[in-house]
C-alpha atoms as a PDB file:
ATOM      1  CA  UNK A   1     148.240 120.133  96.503  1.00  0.00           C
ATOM      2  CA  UNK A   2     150.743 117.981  98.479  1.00  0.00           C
ATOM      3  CA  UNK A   3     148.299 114.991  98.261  1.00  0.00           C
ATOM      4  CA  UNK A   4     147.838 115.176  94.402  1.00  0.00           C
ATOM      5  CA  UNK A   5     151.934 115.444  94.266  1.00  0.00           C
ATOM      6  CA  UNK A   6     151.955 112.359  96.151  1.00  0.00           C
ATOM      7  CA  UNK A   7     149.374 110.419  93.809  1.00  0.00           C
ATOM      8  CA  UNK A   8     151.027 111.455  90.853  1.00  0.00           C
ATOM      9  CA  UNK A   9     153.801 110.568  91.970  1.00  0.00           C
ATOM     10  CA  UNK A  10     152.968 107.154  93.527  1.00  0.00           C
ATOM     11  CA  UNK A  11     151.424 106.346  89.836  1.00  0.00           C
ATOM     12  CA  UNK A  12     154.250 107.265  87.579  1.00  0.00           C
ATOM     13  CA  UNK A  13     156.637 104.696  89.667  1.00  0.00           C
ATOM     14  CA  UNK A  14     153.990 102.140  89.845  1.00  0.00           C
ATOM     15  CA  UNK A  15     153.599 102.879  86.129  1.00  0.00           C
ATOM     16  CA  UNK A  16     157.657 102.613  85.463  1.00  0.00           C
ATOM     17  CA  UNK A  17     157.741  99.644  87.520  1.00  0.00           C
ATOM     18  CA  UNK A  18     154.748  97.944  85.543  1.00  0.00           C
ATOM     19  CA  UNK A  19     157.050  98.650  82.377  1.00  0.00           C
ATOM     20  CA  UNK A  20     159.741  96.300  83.364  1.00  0.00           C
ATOM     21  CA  UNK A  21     158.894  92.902  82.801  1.00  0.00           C
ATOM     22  CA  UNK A  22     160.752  91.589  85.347  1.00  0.00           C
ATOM     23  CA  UNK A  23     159.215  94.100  88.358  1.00  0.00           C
ATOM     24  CA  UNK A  24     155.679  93.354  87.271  1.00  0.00           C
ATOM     25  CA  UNK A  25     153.383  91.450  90.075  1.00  0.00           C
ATOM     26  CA  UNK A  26     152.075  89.025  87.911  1.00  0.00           C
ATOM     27  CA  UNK A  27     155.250  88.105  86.288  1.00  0.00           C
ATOM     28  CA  UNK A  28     156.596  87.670  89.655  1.00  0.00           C
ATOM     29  CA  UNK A  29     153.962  85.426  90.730  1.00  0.00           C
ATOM     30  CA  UNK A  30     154.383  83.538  87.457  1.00  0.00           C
ATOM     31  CA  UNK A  31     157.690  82.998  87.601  1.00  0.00           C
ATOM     32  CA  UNK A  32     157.973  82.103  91.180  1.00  0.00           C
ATOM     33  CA  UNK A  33     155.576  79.207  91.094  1.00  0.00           C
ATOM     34  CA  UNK A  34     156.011  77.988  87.301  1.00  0.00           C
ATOM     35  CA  UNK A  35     160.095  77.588  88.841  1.00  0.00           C
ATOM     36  CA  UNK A  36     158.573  75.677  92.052  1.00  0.00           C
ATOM     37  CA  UNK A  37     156.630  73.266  89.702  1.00  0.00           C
ATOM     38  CA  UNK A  38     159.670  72.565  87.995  1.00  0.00           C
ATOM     39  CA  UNK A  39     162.262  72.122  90.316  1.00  0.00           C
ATOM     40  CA  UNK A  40     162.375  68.327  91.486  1.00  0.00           C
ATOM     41  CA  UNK A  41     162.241  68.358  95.310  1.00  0.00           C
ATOM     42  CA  UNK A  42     164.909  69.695  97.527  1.00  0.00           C
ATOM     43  CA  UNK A  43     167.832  66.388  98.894  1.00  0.00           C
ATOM     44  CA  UNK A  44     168.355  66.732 103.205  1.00  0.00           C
ATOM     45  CA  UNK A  45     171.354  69.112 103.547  1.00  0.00           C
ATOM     46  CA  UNK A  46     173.069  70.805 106.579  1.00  0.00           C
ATOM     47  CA  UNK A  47     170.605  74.203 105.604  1.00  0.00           C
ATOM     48  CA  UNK A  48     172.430  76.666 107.787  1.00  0.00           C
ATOM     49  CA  UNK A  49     176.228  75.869 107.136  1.00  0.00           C
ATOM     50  CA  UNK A  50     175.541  76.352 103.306  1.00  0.00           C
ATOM     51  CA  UNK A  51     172.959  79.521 103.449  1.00  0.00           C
ATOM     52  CA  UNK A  52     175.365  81.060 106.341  1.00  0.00           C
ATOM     53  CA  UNK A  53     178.287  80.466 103.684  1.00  0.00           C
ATOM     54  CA  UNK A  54     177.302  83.287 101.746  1.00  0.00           C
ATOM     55  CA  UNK A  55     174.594  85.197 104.142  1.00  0.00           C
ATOM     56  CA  UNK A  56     176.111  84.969 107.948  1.00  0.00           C
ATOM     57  CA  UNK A  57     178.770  87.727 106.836  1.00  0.00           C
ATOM     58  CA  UNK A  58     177.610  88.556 103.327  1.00  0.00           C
ATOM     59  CA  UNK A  59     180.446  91.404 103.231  1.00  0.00           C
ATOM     60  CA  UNK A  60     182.804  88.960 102.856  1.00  0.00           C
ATOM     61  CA  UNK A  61     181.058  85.827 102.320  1.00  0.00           C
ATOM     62  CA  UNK A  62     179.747  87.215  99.040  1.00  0.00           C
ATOM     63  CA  UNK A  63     183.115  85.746  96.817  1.00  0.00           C
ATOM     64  CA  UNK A  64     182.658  84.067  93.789  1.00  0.00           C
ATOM     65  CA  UNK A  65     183.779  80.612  95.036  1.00  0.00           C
ATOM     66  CA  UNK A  66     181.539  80.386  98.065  1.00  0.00           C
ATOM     67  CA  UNK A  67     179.189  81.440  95.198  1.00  0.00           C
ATOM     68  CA  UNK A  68     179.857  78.843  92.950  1.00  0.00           C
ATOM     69  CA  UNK A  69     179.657  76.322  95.716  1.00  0.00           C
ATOM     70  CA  UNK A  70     176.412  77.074  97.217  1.00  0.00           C
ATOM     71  CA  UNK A  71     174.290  77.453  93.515  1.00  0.00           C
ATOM     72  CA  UNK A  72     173.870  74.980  90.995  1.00  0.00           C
ATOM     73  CA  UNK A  73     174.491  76.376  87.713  1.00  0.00           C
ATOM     74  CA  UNK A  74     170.509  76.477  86.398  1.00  0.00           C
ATOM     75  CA  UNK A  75     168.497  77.909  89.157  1.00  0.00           C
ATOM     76  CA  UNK A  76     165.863  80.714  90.387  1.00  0.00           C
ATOM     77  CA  UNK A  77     166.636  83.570  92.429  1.00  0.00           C
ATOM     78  CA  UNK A  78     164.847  85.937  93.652  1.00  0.00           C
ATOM     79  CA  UNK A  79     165.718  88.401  96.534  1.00  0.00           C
ATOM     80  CA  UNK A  80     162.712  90.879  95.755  1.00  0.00           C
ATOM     81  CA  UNK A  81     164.986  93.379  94.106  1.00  0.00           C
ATOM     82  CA  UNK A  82     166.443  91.254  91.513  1.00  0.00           C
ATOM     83  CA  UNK A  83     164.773  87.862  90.040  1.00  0.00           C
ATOM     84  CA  UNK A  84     168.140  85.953  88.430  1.00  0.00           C
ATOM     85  CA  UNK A  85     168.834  82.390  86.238  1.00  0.00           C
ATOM     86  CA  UNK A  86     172.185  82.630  85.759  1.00  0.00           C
ATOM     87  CA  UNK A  87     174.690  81.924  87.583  1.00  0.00           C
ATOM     88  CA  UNK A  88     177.548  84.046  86.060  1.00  0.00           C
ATOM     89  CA  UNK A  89     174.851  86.567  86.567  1.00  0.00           C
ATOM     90  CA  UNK A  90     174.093  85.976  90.269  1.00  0.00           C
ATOM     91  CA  UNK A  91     177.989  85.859  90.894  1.00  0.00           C
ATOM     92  CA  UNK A  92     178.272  89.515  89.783  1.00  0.00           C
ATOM     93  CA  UNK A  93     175.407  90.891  91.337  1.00  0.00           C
ATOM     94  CA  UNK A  94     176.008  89.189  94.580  1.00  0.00           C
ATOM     95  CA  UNK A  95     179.556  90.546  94.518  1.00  0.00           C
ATOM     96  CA  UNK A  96     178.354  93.986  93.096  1.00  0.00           C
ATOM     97  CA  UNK A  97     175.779  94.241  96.410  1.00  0.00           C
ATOM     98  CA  UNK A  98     178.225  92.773  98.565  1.00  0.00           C
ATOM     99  CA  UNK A  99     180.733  95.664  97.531  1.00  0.00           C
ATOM    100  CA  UNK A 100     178.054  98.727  97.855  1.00  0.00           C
ATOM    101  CA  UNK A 101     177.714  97.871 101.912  1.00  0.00           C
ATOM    102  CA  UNK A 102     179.751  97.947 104.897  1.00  0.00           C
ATOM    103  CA  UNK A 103     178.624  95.590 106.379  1.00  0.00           C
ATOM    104  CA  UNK A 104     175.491  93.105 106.409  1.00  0.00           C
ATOM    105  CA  UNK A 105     175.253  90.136 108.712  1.00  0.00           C
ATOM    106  CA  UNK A 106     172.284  87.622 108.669  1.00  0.00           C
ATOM    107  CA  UNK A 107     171.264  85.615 111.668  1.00  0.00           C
ATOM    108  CA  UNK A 108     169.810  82.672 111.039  1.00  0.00           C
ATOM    109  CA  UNK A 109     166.716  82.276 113.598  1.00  0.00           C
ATOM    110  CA  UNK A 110     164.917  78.887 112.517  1.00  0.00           C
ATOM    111  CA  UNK A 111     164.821  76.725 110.060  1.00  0.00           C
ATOM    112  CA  UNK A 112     161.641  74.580 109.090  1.00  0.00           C
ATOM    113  CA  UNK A 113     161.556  71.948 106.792  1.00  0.00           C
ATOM    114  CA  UNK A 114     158.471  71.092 104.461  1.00  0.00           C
ATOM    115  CA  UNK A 115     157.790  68.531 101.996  1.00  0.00           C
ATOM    116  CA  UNK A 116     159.874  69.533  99.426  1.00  0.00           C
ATOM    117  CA  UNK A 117     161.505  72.846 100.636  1.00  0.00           C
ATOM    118  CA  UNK A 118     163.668  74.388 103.908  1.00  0.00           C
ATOM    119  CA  UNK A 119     162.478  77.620 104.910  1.00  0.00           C
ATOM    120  CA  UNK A 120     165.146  79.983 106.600  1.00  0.00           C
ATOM    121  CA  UNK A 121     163.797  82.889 109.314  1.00  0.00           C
ATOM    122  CA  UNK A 122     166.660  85.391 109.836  1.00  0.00           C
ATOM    123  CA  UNK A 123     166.946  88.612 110.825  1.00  0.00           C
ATOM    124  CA  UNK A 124     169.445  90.769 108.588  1.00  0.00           C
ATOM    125  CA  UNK A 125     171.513  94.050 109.983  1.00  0.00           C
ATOM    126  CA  UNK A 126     172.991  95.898 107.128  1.00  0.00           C
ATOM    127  CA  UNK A 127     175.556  99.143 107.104  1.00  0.00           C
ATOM    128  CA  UNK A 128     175.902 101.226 103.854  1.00  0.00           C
ATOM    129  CA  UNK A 129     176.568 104.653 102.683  1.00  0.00           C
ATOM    130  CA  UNK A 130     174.469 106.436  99.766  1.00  0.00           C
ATOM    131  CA  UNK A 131     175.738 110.045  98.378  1.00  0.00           C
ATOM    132  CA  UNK A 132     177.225 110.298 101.868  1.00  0.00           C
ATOM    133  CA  UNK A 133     175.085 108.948 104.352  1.00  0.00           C
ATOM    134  CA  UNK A 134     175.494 106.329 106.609  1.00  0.00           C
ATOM    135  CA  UNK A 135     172.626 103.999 106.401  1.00  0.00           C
ATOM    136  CA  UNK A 136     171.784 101.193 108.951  1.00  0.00           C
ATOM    137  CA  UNK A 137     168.919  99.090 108.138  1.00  0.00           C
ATOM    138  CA  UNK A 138     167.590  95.951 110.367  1.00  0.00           C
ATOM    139  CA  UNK A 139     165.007  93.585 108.893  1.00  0.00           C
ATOM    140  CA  UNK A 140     163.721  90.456 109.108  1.00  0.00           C
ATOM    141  CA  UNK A 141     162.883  88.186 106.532  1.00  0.00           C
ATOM    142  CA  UNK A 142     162.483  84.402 105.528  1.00  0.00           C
ATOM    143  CA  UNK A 143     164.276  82.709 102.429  1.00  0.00           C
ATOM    144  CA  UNK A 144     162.723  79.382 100.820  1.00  0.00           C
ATOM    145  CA  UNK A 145     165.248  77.268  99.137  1.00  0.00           C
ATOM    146  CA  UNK A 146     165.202  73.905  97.246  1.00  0.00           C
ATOM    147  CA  UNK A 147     168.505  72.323  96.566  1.00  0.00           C
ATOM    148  CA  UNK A 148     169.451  69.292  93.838  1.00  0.00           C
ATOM    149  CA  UNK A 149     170.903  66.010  94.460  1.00  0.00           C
ATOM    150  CA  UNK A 150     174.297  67.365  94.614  1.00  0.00           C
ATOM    151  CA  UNK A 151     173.342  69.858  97.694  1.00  0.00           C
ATOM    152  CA  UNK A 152     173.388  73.284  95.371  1.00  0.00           C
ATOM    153  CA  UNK A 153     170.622  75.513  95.718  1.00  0.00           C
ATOM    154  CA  UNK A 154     168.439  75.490  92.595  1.00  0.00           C
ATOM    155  CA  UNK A 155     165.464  77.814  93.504  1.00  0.00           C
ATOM    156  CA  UNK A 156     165.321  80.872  96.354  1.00  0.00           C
ATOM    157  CA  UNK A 157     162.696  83.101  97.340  1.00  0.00           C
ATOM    158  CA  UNK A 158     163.298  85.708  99.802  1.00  0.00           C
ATOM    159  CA  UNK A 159     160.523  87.629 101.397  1.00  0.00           C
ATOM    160  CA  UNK A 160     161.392  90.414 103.265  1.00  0.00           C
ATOM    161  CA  UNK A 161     160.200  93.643 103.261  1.00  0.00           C
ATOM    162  CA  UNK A 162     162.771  96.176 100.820  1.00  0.00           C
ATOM    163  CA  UNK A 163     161.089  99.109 101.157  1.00  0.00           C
ATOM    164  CA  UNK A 164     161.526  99.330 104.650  1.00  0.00           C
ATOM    165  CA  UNK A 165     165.124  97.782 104.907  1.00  0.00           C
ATOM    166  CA  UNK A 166     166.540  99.507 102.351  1.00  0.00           C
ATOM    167  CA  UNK A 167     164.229 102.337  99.845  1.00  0.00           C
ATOM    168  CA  UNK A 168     162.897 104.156 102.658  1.00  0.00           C
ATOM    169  CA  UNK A 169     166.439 105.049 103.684  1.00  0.00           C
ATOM    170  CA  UNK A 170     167.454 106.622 100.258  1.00  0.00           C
ATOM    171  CA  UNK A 171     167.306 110.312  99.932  1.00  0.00           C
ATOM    172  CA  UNK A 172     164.097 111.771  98.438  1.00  0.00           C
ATOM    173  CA  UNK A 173     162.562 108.248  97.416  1.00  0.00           C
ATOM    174  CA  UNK A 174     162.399 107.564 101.250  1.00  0.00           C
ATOM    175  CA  UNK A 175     160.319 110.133 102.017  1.00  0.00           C
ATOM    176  CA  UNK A 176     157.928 109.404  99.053  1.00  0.00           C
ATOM    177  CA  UNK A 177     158.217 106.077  99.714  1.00  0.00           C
ATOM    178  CA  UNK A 178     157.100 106.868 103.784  1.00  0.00           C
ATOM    179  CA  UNK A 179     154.179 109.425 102.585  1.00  0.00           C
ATOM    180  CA  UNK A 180     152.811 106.396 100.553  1.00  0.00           C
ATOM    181  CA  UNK A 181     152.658 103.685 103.098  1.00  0.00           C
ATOM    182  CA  UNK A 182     151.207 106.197 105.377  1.00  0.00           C
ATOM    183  CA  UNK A 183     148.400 107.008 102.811  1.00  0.00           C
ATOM    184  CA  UNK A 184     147.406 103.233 102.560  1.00  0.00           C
END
């Protein structure tokens, strides 16, 4: 019984997720590398002063004017939660996410440099508090960003993995979302 739970479950939030157009795999995929054929190739900047702007204390890095400085006004984002093209929009919800935690710090490991993009290995440590309890979540990830000729970031891709950063620490949906990694 617990099983079938689980798979019905599991297939009414993969169905829910499949309903928004911007959580769907294949619109993912689509966006992220019709965006990388379109963005000109990223200009030589100094990669970890302007990612660890905003990211080396994103508690209080996250402001609007360290914001504003680090993103050029048309660009992709994409953190895995969230895939954003404005940059009004990315202000608030940086500054929203920035707000919910109490602290998140990102070490910057290494940076590598291809043709046309920098690629950013850090490891992330994040405090926060949902419906009362504290959370602390340690991840690591990697970031890919392109910047224009004025140094501004026009295109990130994070990959990390969220679910076990951050949704297998929230009540109920962490369990569910435990059971279901350990069924694959």
């Amino acid at each position: 019984m617990k099983t079938i739970t689980v798979v019905l479950l599991a297939s009414l939030i993969l169905y829910a997720c499949t309903q928004s157009p911007k959580l769907k795999p294949n619109r993912t995929a689509e966006n992220y590398f019709s965006h990388l054929a379109n963005t000109p190739s990223t200009t030589e900047n100094d990669v970890e002063l302007i990612f660890g702007k905003i990211f080396s204390d994103f508690k209080q890095g996250a402001t609007e004017t360290n914001i504003r400085s680090v993103y050029a006004n048309k660009m992709y984002f994409n953190d895995t939660f969230k895939i954003i093209e404005d940059l009004d929009e990315l202000v608030i919800y940086m500054f929203e996410s920035a707000e919910q935690v109490n602290s998140t710090t990102v070490e910057i490991l290494d940076v590598m440099r291809s043709e046309h993009d920098y690629f950013i290995r850090w490891s992330m440590k994040m405090e926060l508090n949902i419906k009362g309890k504290n959370i602390f979540s340690h991840s690591i990830g990697m970031t890919q960003l392109r910047f224009n000729e004025f140094g501004k970031v026009v295109f990130q891709q994070d990959f990390w993995d969220s679910s076990e950063a951050f949704f297998e620490h929230l009540p109920l949906m962490g369990r569910f979302v435990k059971k279901v990694k350990s069924m694959l």
